[in-house]
N, C-alpha and C. Protein backbone atom coordinates (compact mmCIF):
# COMPACT_ATOMS: atom_id res chain seq x y z
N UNK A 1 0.84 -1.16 0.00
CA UNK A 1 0.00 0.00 0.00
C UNK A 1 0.90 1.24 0.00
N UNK A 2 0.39 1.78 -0.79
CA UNK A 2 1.51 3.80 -1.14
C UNK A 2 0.62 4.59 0.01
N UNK A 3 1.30 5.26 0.58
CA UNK A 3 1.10 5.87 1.56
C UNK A 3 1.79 7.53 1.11
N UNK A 4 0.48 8.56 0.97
CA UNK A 4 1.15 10.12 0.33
C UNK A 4 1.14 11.12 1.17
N UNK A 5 1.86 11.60 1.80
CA UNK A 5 2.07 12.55 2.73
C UNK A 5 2.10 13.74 2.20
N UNK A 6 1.15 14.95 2.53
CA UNK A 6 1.94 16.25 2.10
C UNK A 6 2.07 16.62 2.48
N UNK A 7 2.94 17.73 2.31
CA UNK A 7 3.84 18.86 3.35
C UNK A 7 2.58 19.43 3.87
N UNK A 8 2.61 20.24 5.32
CA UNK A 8 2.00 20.96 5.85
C UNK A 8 2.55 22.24 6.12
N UNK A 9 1.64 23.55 6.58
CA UNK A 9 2.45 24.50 7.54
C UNK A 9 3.52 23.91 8.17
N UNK A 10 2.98 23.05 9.02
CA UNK A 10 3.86 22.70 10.13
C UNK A 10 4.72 21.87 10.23
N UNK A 11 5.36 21.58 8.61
CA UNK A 11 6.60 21.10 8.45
C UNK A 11 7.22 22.01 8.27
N UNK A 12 6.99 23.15 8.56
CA UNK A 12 7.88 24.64 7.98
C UNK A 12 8.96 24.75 9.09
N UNK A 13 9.53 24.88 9.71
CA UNK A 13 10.85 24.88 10.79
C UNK A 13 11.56 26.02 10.32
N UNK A 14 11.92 26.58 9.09
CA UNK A 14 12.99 27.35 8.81
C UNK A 14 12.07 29.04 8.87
N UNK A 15 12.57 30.01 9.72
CA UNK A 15 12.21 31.42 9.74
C UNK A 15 12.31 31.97 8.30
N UNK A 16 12.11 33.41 7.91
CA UNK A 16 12.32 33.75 6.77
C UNK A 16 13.99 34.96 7.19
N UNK A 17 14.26 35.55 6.34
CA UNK A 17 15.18 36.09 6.55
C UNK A 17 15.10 37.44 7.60
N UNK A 18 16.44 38.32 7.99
CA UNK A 18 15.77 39.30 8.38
C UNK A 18 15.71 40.64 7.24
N UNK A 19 14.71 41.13 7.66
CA UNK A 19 14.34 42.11 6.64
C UNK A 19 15.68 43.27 6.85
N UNK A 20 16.28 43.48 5.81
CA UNK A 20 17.04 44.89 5.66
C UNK A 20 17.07 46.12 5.47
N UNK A 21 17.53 47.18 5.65
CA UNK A 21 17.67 48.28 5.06
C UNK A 21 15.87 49.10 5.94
N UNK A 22 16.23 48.97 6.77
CA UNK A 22 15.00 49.53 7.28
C UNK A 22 15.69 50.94 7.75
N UNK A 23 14.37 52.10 7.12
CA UNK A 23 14.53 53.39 7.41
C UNK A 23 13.29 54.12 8.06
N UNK A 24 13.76 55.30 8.66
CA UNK A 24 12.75 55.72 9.50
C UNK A 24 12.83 57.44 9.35
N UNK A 25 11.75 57.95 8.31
CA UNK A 25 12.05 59.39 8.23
C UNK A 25 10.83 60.38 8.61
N UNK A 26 11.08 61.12 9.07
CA UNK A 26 9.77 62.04 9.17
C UNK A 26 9.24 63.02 8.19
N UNK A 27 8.14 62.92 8.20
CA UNK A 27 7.49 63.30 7.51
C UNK A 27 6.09 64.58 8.10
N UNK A 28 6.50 65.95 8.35
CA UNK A 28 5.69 66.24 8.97
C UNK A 28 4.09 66.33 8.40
N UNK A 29 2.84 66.83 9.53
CA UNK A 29 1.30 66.83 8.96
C UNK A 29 1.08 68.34 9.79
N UNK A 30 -0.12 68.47 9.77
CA UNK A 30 -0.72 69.48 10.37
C UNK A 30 -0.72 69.21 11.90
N UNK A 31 -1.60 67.84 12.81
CA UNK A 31 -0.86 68.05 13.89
C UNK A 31 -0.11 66.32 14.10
N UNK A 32 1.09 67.11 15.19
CA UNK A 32 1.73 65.72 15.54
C UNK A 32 2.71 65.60 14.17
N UNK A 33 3.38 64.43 14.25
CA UNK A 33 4.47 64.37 12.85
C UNK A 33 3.67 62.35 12.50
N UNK A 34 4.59 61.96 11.50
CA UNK A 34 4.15 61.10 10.30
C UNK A 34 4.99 60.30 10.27
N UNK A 35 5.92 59.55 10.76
CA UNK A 35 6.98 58.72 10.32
C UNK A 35 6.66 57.34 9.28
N UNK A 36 7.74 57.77 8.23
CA UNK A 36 7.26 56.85 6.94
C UNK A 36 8.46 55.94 7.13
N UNK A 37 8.08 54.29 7.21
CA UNK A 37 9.14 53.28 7.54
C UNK A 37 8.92 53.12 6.10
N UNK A 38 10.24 52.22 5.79
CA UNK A 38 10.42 51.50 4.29
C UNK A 38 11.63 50.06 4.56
N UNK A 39 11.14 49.05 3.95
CA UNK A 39 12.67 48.13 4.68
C UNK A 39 12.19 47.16 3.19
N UNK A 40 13.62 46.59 3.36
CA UNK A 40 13.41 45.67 1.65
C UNK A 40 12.66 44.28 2.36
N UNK A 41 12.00 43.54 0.93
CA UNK A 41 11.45 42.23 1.44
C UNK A 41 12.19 41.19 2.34
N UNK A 42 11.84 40.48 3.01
CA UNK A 42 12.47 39.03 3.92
C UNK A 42 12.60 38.17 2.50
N UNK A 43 13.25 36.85 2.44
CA UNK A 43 12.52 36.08 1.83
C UNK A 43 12.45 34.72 2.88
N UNK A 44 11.98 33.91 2.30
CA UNK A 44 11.63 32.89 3.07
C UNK A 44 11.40 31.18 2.02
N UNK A 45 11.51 30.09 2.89
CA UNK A 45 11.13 29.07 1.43
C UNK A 45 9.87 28.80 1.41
N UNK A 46 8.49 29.14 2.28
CA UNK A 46 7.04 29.29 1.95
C UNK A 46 6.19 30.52 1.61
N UNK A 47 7.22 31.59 1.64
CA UNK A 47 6.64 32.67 1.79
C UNK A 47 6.66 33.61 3.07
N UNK A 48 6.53 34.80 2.91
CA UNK A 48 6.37 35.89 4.08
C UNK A 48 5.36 36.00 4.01
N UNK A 49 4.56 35.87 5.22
CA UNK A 49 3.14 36.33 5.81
C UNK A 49 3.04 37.59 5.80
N UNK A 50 3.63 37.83 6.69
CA UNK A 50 3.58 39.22 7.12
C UNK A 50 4.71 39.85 8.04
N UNK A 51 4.79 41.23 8.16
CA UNK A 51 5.68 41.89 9.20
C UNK A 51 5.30 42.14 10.09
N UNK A 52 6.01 41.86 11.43
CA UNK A 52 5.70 43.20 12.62
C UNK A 52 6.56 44.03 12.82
N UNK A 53 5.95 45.13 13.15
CA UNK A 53 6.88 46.18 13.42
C UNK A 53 6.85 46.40 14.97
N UNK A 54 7.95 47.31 15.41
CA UNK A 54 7.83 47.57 16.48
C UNK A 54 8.41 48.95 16.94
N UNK A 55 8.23 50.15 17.82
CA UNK A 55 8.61 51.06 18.22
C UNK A 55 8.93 51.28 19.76
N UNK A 56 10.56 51.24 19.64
CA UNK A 56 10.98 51.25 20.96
C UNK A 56 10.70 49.99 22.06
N UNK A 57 10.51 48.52 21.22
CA UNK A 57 10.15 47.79 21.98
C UNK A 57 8.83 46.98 21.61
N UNK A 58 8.29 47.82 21.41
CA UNK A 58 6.32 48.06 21.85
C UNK A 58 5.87 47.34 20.05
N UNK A 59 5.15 46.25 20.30
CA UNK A 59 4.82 45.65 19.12
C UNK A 59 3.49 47.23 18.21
N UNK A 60 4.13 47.76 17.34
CA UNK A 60 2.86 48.70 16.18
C UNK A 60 1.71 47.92 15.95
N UNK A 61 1.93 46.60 15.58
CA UNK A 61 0.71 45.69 14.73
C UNK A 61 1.46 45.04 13.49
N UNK A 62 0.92 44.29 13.16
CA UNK A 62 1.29 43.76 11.52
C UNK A 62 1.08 43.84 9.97
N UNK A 63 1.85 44.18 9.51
CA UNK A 63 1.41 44.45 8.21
C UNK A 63 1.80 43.56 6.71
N UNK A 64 1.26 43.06 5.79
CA UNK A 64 1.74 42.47 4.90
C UNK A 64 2.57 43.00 3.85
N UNK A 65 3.14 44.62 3.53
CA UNK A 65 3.94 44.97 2.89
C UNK A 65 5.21 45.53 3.28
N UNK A 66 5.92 46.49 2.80
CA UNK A 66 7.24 46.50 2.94
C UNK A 66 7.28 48.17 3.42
N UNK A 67 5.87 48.64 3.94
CA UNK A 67 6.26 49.84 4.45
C UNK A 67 4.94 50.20 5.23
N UNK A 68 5.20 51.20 6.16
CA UNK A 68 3.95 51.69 7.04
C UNK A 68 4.48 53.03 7.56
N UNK A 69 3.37 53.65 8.03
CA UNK A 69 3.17 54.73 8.12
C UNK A 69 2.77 54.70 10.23
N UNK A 70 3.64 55.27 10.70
CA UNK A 70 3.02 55.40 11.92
C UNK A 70 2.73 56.63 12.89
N UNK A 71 1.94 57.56 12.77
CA UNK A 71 1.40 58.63 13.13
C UNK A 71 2.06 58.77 15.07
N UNK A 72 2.65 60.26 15.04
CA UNK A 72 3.13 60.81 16.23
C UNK A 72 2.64 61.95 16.85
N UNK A 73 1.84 61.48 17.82
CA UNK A 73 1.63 62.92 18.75
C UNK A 73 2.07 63.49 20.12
N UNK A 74 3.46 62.40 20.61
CA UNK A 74 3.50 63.05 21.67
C UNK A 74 4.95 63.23 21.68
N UNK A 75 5.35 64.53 21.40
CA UNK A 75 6.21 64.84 20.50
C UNK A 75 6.94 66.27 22.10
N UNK A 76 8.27 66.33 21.95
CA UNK A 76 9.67 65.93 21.10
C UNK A 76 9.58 64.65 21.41
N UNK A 77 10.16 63.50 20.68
CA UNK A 77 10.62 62.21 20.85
C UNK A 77 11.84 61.74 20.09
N UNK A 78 12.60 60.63 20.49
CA UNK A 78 13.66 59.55 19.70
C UNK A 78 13.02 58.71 19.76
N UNK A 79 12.78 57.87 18.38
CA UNK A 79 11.97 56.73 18.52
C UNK A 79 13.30 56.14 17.63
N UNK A 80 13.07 54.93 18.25
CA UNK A 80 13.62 53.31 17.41
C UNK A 80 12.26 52.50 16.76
N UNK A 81 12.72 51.78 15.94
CA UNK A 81 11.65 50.72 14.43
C UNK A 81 12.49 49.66 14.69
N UNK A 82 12.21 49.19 14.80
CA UNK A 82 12.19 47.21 13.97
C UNK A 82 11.58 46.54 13.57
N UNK A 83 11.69 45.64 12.82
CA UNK A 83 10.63 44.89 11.74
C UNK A 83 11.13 43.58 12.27
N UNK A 84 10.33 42.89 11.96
CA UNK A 84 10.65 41.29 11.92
C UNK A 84 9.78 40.63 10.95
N UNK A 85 10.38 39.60 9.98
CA UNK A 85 9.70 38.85 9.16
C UNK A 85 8.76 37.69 9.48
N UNK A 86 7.44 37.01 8.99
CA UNK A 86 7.15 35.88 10.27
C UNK A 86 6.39 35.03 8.69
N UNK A 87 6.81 33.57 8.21
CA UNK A 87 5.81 32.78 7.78
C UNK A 87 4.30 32.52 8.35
N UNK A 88 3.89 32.00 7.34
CA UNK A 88 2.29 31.16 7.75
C UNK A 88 2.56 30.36 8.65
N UNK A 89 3.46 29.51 8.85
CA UNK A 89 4.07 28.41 10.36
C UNK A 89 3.81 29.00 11.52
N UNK A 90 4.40 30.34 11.23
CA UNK A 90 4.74 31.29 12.59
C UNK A 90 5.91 31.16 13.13
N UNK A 91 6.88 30.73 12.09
CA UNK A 91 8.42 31.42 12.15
C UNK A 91 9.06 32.61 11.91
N UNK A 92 9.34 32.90 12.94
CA UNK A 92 9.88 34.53 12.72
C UNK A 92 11.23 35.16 12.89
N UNK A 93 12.11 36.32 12.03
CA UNK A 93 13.06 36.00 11.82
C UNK A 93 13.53 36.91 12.65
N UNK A 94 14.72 37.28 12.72
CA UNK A 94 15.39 37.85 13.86
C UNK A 94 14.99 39.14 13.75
N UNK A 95 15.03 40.27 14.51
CA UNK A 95 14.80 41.64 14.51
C UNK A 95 16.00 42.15 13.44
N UNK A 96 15.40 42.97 12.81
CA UNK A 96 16.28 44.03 12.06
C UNK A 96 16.98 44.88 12.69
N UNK A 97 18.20 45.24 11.61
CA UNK A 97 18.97 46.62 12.90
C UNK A 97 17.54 47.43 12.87
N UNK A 98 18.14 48.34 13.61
CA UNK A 98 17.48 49.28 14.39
C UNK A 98 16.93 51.01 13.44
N UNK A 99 16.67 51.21 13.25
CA UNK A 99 16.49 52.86 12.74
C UNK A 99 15.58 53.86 13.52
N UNK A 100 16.08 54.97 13.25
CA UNK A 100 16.30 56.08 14.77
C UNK A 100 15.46 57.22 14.29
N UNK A 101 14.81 57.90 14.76
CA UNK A 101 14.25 59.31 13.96
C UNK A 101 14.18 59.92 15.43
N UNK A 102 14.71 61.24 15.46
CA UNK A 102 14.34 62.60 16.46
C UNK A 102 13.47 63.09 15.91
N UNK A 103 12.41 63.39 16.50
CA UNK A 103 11.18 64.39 15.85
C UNK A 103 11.05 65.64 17.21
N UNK A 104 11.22 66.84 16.36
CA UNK A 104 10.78 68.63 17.59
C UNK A 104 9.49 68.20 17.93
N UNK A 105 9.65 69.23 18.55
CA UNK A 105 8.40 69.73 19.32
C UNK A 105 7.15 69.79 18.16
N UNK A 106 5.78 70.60 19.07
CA UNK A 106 4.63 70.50 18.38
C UNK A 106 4.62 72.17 17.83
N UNK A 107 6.11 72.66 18.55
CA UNK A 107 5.81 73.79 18.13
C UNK A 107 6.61 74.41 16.72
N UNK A 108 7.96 73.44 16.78
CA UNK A 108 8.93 73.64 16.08
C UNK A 108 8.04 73.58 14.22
N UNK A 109 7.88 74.67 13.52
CA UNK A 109 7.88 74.40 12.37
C UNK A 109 8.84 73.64 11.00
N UNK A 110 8.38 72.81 10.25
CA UNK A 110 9.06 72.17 9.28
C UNK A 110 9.57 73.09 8.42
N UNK A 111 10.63 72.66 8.15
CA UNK A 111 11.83 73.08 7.06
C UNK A 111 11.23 73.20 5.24
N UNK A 112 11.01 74.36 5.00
CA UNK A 112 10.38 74.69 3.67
C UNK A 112 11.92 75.08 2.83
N UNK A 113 11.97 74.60 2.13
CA UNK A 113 13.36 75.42 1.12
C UNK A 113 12.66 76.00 -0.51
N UNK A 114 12.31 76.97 -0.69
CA UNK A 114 11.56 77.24 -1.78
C UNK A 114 12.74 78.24 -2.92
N UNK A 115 13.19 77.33 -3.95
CA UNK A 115 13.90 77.43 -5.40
C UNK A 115 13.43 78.22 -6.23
N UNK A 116 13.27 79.43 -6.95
CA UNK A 116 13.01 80.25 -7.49
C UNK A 116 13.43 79.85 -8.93
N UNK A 117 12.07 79.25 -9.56
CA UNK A 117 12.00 78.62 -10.76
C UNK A 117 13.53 79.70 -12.09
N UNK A 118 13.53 78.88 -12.91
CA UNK A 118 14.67 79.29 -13.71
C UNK A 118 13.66 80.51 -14.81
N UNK A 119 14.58 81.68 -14.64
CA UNK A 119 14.15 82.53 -15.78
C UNK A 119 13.00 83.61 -14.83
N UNK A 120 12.72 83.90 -13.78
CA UNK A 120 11.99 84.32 -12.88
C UNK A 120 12.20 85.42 -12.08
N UNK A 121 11.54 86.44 -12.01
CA UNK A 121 12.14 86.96 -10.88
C UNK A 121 11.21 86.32 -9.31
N UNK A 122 11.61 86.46 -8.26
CA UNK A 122 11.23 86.32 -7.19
C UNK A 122 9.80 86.46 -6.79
N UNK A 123 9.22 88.05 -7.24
CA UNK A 123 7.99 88.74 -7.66
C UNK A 123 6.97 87.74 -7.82
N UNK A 124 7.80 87.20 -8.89
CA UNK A 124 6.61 85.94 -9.85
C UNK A 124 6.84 85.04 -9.11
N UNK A 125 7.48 84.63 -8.16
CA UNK A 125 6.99 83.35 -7.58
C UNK A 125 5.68 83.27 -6.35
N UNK A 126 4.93 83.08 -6.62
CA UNK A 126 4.10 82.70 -4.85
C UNK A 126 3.99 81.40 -4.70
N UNK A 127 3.93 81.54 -3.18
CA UNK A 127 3.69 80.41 -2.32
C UNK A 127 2.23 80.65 -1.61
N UNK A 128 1.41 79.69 -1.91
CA UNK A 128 0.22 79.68 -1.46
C UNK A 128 0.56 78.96 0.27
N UNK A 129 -0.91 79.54 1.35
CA UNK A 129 -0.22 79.04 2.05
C UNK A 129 -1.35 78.99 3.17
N UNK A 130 -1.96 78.52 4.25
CA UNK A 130 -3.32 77.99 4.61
C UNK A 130 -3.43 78.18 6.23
N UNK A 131 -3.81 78.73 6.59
CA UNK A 131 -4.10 78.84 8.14
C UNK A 131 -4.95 78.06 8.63
């Protein structure tokens, strides 16, 4: 008698890789600041489920792509990110280095640098601008 076994999840044993190149930049909004993460894919031999992220420790939640957005309001802060990769098994791969963002105060305004188009005088340029 043939006897057919198939693989399961839970022959999965091997984690996926750790995710690299993880960055952490700010991005300011109207209130509070915006930090936009970005880190390259894990790979893995069943696939990546999904990511978790984490700030300063503290699990964010999980996400299935290669970037998130995590909204700041209690601001000045240094925050640390890490990602970790995790299969459908629920193997998960080591923490990523680390990436760092200082974000000012609620009072400190963002950095505008405004270029005075070519062929222009100054006059002709406006900046629209919204209270």
């Amino acid at each position: 008698m043939l006897h057919i076994r198939l693989a399961s999840e839970n022959d999965d044993t091997e984690p996926p890789t750790v995710p690299e190149n993880l960055t952490a930049a700010e991005a300011p909004v109207i209130m509070g600041r915006r930090i936009e993460l970005l880190w390259d894919a894990a790979s893995d031999d069943t696939g990546v489920a999904h990511y978790e992220l984490f700030r300063d420790g503290a699990s964010l939640g999980t996400v299935t792509g290669t970037a998130h957005t995590d909204d700041i309001s209690d601001l000045p802060a240094t925050l640390t990110y890490t990602v970790i990769a995790c299969d459908a098994a629920g193997n998960c791969s080591q923490e990523s280095d680390p990436a760092s963002v200082t974000i000012a105060g609620p009072n400190t305004a963002p950095a505008i640098t405004v270029t005075e188009p070519a062929g222009q005088d100054s006059a002709e340029v406006g900046i629209p601008y919204y209270i």
